[in-house]
Protein backbone atom coordinates (compact mmCIF):
# COMPACT_ATOMS: atom_id res chain seq x y z
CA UNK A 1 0.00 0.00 0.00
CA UNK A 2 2.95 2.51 0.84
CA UNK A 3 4.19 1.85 -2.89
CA UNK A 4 0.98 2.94 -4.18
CA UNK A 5 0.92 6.30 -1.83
CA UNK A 6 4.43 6.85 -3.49
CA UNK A 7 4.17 6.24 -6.78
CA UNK A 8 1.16 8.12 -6.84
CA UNK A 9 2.39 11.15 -4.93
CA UNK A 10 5.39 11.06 -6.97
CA UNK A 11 3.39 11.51 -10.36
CA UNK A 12 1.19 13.93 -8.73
CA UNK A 13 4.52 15.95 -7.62
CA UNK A 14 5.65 15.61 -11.33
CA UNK A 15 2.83 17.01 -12.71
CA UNK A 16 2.17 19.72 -10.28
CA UNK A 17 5.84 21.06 -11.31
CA UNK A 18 5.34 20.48 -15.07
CA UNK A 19 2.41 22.65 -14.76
CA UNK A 20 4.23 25.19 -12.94
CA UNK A 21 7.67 24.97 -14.84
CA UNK A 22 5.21 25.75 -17.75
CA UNK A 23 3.55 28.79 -16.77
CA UNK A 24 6.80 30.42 -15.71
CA UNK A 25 8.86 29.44 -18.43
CA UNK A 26 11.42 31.91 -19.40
CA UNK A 27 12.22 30.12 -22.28
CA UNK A 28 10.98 29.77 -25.71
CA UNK A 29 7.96 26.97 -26.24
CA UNK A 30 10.84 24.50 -27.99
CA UNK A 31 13.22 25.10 -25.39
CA UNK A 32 10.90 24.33 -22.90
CA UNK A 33 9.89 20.69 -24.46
CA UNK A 34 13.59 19.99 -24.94
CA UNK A 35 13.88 20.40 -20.93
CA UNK A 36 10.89 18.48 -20.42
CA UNK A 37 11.57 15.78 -22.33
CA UNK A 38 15.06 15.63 -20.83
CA UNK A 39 14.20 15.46 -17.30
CA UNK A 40 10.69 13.09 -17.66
CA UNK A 41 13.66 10.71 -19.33
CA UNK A 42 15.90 11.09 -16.15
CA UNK A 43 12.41 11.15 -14.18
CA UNK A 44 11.52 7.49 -15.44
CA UNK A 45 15.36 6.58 -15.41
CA UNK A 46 14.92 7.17 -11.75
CA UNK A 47 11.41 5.54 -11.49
CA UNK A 48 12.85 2.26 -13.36
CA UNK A 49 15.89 2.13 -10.96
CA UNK A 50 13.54 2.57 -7.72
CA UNK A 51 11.11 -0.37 -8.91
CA UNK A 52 14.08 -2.58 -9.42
CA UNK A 53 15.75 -1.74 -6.22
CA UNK A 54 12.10 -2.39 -4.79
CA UNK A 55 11.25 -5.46 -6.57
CA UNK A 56 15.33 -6.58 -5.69
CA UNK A 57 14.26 -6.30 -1.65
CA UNK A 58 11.37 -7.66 -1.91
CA UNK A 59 12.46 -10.61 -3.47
CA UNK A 60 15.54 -11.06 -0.80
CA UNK A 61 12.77 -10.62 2.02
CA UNK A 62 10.25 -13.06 0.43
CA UNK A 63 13.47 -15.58 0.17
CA UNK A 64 14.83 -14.80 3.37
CA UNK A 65 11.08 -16.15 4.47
CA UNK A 66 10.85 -19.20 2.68
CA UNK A 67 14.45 -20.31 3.56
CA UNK A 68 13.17 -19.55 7.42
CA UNK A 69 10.40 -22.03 6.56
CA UNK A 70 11.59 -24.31 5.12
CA UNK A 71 14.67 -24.59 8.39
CA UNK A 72 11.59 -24.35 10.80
CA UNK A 73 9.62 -27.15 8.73
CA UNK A 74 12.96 -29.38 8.82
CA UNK A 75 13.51 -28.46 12.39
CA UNK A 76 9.97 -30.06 13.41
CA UNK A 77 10.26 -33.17 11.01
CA UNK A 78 13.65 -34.11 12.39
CA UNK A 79 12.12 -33.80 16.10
CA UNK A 80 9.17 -35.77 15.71
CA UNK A 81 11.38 -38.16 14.04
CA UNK A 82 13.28 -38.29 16.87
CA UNK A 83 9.98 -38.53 19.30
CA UNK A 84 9.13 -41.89 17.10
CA UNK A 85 12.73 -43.77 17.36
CA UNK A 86 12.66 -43.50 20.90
């Protein structure tokens, strides 16, 4: 849910400064969608590399998890194999 709170205020950031970048341009209407277009590219460079990073954590965590499982679920097998030999 805090992903979706992000991403969303980060777009809604984004376009809240377009807008205002626009309407106090100094610069010619060309110069302005050179910018623009140069720093939405960096923008999404920066989205892309946050996702990954995200989706890279998430993927350790869900691991870490199942390893801790999977020890836990070996853990109780060996003891109540242990429970029957005796």
């Amino acid at each position: 849910m805090e992903t979706k709170k992000l991403i969303g205020g980060l777009l809604a950031g984004v376009a809240i400064g377009v807008a205002v970048g626009l309407l106090i341009a100094p610069r010619s209407g060309k110069n302005t969608l050179r910018t623009i277009a140069k720093k939405s590219r960096r923008l999404a460079a920066g989205v892309k590399d946050t996702v990954n990073d995200s989706i890279d954590s998430l993927r350790t965590q869900f691991n870490s998890g199942v390893d801790a499982t999977a020890r836990r679920g070996k853990e109780a097998i060996n003891s109540v194999s242990e429970r029957i030999k005796v």
